[in-house]
N, C-alpha and C. Protein backbone atom coordinates (compact mmCIF):
# COMPACT_ATOMS: atom_id res chain seq x y z
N UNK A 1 -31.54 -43.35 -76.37
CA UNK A 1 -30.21 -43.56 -75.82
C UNK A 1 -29.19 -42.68 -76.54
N UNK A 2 -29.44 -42.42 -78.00
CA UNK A 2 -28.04 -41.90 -78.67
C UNK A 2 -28.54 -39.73 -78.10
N UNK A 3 -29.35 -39.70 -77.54
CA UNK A 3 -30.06 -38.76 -77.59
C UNK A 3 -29.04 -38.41 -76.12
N UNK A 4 -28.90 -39.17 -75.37
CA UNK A 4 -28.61 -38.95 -74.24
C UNK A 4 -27.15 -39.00 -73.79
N UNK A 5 -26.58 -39.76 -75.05
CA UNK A 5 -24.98 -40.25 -75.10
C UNK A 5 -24.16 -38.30 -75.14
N UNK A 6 -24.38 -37.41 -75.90
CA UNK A 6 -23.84 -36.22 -76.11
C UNK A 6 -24.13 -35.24 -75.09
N UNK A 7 -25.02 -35.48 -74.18
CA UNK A 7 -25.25 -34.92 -73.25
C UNK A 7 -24.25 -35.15 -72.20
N UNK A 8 -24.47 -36.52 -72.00
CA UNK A 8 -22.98 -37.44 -70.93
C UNK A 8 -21.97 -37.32 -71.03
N UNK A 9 -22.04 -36.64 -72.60
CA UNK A 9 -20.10 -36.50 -72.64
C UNK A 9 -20.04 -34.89 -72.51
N UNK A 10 -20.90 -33.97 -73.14
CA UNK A 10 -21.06 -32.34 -72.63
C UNK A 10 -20.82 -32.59 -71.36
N UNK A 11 -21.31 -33.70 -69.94
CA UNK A 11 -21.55 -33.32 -68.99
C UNK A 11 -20.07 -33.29 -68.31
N UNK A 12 -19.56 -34.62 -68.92
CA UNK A 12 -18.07 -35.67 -68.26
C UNK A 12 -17.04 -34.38 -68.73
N UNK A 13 -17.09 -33.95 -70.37
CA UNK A 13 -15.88 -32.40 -70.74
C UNK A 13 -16.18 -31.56 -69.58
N UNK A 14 -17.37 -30.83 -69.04
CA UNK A 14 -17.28 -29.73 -68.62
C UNK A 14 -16.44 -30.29 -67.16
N UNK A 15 -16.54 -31.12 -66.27
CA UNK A 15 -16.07 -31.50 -65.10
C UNK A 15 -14.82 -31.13 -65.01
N UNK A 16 -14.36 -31.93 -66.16
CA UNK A 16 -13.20 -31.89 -66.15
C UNK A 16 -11.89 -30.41 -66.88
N UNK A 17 -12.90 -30.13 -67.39
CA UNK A 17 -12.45 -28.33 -67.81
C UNK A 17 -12.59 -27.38 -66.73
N UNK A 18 -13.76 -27.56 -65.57
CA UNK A 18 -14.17 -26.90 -64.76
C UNK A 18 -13.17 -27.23 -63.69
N UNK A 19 -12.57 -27.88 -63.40
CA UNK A 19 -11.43 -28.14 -62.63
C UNK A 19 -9.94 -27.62 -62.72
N UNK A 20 -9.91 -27.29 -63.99
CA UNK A 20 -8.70 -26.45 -64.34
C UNK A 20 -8.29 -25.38 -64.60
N UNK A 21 -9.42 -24.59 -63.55
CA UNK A 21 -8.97 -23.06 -63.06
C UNK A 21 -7.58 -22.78 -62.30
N UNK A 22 -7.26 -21.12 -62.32
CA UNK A 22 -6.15 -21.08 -61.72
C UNK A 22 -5.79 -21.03 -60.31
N UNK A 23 -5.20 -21.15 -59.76
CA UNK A 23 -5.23 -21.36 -57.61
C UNK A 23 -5.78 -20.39 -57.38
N UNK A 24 -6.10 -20.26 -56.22
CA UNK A 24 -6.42 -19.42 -55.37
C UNK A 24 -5.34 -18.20 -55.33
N UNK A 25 -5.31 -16.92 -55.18
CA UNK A 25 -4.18 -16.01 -55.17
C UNK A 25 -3.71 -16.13 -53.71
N UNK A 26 -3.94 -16.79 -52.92
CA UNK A 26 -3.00 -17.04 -51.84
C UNK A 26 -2.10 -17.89 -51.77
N UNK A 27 -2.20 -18.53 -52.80
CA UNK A 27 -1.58 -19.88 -52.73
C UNK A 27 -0.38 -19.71 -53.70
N UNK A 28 1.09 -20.34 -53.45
CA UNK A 28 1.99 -20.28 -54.15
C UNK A 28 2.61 -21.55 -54.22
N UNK A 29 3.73 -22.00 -55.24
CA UNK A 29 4.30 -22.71 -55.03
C UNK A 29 5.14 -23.00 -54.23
N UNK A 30 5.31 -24.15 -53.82
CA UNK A 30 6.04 -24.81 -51.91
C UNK A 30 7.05 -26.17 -52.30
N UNK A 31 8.17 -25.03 -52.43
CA UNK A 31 9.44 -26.21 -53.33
C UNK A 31 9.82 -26.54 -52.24
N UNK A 32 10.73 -28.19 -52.93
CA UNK A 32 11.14 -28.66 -51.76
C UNK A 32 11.80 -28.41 -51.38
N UNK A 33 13.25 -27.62 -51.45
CA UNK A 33 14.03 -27.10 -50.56
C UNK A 33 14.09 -25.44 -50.32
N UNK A 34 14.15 -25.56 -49.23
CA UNK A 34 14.30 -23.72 -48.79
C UNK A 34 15.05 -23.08 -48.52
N UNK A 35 15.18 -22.03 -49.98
CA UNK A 35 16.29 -21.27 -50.25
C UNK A 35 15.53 -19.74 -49.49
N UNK A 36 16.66 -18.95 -48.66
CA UNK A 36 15.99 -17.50 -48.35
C UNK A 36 16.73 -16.88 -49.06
N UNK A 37 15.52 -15.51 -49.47
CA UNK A 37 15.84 -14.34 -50.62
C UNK A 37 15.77 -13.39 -49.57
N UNK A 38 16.40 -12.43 -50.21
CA UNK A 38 15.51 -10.69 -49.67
C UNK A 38 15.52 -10.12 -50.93
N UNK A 39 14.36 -9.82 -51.46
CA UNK A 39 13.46 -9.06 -52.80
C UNK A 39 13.69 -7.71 -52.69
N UNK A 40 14.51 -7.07 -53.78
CA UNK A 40 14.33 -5.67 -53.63
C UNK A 40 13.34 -4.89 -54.90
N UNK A 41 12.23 -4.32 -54.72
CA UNK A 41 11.50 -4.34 -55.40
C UNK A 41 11.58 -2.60 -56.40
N UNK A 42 11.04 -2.26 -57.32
CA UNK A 42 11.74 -0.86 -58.13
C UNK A 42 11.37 -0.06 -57.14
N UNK A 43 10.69 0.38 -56.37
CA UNK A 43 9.87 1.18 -55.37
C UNK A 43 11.36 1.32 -54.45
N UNK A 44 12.12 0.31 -54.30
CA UNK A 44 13.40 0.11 -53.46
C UNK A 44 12.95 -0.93 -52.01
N UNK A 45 11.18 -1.18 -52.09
CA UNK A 45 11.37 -1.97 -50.64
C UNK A 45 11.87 -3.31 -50.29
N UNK A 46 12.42 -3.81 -49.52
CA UNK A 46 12.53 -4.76 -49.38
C UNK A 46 11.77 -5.57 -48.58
N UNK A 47 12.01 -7.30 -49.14
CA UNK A 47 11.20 -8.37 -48.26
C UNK A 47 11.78 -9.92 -48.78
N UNK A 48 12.04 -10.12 -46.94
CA UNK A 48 12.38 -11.15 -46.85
C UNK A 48 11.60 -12.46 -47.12
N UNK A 49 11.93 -13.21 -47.72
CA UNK A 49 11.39 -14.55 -48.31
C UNK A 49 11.99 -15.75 -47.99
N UNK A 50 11.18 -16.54 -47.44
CA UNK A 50 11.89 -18.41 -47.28
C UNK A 50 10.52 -19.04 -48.41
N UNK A 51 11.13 -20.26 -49.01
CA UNK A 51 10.61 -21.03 -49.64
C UNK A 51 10.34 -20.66 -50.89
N UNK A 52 11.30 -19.94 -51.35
CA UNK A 52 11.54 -18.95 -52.85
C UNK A 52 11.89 -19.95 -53.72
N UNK A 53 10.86 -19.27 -55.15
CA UNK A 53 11.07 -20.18 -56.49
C UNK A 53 10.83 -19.15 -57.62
N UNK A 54 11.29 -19.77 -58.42
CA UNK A 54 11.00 -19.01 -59.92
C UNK A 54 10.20 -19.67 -61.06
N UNK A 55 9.20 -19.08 -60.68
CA UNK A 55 8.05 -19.86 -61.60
C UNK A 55 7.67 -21.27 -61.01
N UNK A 56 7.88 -21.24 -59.56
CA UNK A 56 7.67 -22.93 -58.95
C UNK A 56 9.07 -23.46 -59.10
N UNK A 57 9.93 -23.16 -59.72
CA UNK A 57 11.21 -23.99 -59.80
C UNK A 57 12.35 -23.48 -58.88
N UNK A 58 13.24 -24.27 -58.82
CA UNK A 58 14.86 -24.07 -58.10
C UNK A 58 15.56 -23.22 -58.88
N UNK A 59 15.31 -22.92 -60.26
CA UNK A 59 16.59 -22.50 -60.53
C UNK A 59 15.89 -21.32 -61.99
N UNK A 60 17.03 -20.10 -62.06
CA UNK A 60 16.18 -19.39 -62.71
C UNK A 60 16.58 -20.05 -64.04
N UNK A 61 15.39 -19.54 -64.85
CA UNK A 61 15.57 -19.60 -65.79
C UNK A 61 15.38 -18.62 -67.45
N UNK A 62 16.33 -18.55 -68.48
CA UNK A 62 16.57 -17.49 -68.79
C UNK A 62 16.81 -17.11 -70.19
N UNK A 63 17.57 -16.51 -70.85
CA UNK A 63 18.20 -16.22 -72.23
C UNK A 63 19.55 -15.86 -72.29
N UNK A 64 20.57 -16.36 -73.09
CA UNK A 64 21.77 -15.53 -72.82
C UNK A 64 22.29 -15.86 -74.20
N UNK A 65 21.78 -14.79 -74.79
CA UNK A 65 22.11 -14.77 -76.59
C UNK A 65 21.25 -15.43 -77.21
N UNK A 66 21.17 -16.08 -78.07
CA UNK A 66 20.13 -17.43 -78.61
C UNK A 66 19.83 -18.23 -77.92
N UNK A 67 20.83 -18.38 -76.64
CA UNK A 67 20.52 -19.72 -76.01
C UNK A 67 19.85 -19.51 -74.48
N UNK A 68 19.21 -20.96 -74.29
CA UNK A 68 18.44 -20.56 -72.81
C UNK A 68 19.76 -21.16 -71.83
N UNK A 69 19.29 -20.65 -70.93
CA UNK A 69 20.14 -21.13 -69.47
C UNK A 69 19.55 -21.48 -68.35
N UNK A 70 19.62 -22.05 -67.46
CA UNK A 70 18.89 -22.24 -66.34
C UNK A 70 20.23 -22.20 -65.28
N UNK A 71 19.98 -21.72 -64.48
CA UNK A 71 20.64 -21.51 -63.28
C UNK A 71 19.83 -21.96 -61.87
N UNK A 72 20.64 -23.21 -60.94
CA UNK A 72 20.10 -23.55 -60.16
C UNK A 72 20.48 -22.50 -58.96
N UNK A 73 19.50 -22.43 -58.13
CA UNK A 73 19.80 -21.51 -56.48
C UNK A 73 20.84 -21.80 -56.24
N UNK A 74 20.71 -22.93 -55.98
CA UNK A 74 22.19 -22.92 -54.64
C UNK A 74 23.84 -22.48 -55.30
N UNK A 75 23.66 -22.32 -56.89
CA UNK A 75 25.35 -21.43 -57.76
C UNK A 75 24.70 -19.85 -57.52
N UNK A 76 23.25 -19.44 -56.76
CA UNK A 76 23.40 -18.25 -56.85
C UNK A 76 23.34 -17.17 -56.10
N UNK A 77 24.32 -15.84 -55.97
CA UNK A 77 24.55 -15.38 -54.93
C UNK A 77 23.44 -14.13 -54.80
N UNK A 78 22.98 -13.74 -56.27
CA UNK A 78 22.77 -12.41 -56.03
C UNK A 78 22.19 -12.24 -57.71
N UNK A 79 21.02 -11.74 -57.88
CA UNK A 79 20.40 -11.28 -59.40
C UNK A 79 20.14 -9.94 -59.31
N UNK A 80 20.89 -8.87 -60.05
CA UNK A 80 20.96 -7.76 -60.18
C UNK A 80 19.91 -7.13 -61.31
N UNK A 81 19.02 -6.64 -61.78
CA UNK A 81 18.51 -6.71 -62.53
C UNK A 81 18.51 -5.14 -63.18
N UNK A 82 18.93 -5.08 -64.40
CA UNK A 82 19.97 -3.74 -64.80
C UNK A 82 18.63 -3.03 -65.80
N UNK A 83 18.78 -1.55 -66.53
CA UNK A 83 17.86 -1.10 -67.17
C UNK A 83 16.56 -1.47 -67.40
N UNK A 84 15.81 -0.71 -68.00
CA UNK A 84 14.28 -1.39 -68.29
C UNK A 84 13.91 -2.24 -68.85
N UNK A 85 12.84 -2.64 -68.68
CA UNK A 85 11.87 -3.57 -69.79
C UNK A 85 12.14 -3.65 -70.94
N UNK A 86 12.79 -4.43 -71.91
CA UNK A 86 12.10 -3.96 -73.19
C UNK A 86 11.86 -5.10 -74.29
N UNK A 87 10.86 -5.16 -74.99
CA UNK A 87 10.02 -6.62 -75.47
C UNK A 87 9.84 -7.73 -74.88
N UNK A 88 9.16 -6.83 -73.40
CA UNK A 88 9.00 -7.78 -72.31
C UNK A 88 10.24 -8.82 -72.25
N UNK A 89 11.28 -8.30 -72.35
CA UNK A 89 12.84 -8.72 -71.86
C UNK A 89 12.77 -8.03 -70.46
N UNK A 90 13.77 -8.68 -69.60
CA UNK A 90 14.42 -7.60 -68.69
C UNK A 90 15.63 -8.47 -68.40
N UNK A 91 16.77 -7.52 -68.67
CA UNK A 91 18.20 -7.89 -68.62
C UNK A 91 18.87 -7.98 -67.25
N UNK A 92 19.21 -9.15 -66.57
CA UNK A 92 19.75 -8.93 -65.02
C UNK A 92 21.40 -9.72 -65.10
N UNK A 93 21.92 -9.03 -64.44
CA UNK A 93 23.20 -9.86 -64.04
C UNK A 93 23.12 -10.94 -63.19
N UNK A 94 23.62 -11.97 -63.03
CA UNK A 94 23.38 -13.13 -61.79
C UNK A 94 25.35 -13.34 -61.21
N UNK A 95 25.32 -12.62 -60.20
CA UNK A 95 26.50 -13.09 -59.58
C UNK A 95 26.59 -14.31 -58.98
N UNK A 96 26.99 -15.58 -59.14
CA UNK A 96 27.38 -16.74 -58.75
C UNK A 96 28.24 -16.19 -57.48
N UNK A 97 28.13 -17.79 -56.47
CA UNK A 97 28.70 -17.72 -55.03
C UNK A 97 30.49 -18.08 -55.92
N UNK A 98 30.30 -18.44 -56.78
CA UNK A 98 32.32 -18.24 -56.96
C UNK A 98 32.60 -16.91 -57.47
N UNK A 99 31.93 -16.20 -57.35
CA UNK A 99 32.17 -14.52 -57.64
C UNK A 99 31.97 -14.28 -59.58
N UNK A 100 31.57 -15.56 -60.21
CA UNK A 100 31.59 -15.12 -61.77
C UNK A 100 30.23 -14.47 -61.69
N UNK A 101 30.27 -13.02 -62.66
CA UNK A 101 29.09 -13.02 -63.23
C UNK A 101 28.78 -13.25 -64.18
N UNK A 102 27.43 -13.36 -64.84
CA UNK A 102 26.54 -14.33 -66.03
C UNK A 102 25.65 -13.12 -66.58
N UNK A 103 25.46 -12.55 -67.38
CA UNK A 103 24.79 -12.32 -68.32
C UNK A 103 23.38 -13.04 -68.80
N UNK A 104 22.29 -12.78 -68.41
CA UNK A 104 21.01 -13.40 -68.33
C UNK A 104 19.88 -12.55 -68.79
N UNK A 105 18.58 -12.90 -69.84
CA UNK A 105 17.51 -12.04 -69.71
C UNK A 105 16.56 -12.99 -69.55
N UNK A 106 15.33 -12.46 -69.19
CA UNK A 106 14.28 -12.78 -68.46
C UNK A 106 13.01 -12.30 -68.80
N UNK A 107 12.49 -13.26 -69.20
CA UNK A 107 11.11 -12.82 -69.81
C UNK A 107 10.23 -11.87 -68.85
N UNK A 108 10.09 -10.75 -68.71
CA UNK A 108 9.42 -9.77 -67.75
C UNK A 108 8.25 -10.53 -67.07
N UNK A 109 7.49 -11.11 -67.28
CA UNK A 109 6.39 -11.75 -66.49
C UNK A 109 6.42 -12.90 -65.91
N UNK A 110 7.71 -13.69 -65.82
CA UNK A 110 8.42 -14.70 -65.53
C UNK A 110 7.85 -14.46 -63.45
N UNK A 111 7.58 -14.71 -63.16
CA UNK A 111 7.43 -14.90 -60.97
C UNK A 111 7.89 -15.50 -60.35
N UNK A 112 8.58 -14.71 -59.31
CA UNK A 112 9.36 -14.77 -58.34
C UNK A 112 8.37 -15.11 -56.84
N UNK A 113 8.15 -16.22 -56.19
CA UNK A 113 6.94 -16.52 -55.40
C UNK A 113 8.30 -16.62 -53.90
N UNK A 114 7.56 -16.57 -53.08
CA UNK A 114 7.89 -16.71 -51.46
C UNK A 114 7.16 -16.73 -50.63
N UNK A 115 7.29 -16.99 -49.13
CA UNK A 115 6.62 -17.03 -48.19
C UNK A 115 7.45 -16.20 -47.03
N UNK A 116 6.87 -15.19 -46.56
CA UNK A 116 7.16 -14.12 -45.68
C UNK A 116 6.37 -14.61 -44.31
N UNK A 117 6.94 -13.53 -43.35
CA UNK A 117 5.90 -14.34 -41.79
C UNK A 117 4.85 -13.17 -41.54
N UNK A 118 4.23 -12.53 -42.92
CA UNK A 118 3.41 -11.73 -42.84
C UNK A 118 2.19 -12.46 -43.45
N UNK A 119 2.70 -13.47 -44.45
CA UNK A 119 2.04 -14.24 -45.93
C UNK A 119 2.76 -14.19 -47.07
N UNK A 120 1.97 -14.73 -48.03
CA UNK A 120 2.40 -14.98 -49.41
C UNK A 120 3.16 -14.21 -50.06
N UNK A 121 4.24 -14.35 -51.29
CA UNK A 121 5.04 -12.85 -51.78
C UNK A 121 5.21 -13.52 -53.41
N UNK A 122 4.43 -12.92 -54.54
CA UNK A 122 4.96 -12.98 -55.55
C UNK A 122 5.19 -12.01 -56.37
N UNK A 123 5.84 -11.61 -56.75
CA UNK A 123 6.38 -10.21 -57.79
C UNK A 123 6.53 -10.79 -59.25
N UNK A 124 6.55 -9.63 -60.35
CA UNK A 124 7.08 -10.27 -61.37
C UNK A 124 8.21 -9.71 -61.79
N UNK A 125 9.11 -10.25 -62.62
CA UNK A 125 10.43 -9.32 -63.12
C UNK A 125 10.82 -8.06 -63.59
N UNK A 126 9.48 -7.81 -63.99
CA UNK A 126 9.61 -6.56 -64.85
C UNK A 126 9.76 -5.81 -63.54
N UNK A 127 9.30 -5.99 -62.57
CA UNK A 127 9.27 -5.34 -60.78
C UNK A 127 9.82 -5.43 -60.07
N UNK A 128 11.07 -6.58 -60.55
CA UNK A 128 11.99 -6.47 -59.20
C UNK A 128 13.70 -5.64 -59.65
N UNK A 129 14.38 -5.42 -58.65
CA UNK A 129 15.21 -5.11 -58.73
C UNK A 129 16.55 -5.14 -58.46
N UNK A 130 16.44 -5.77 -57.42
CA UNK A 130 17.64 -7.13 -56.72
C UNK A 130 17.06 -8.14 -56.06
N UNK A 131 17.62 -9.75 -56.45
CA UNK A 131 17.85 -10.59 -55.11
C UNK A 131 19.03 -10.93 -54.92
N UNK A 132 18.52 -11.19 -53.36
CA UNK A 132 20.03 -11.64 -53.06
C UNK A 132 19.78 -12.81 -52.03
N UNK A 133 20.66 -13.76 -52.45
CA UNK A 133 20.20 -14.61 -51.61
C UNK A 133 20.94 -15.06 -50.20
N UNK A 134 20.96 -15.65 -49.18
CA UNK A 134 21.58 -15.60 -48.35
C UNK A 134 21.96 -17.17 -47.90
């Protein structure tokens, strides 16, 4: 019996480790409310997006000096995203719908996910170059 007890539990860990792979690459996060983007990407193309999140969430989230910030969608009009990369930073402006702008950086690998009527859309920061939301 004790022979068989370490086996049962090797068997019960792996199940449950084996289950916590990452999605499928078609699959994105599906927030509950739907905000539309149009993604402008460094290449310059654009694409329209409904059901847009950042990292799965409503609202970006960010750095602005020492401190973090989070910014929900609906204060935002427009993320400008200014010079390059650098220590996997990327520095963007966020124009708010009351016309202030905010000063924000963004961890470069941070994702921007959507749903287009072509399919799925996720980019990462270091890659985009404007949103704007509508």
């Amino acid at each position: 019996m004790k022979k068989i007890l370490p086996v049962f539990l090797f068997m019960a860990g792996w199940l449950v480790f084996a289950g916590m792979g990452k999605a499928p690459e078609g699959e994105i996060p599906k927030p509950a409310i739907d905000f539309t983007a149009t993604v402008i990407d460094d290449q310059g193309i654009s694409t329209k997006c409904s059901l847009v999140s950042w990292e799965g969430q409503l609202f970006f989230i960010g750095t602005r000096g020492k401190g973090t910030v989070s910014i929900p969608f609906e204060k935002v009009k427009k993320v400008a995203f200014v010079g390059e990369s650098s220590g996997n930073k990327r520095d963007a402006q966020v124009t708010l719908r009351s016309g202030e702008i905010v000063a924000v950086s963004f961890d470069g690998e941070s994702r921007f996910y959507g749903t287009t009527t072509f399919g799925t859309y996720k980019i990462t920061a270091k890659n985009i170059k404007e949103i704007i939301f509508e």
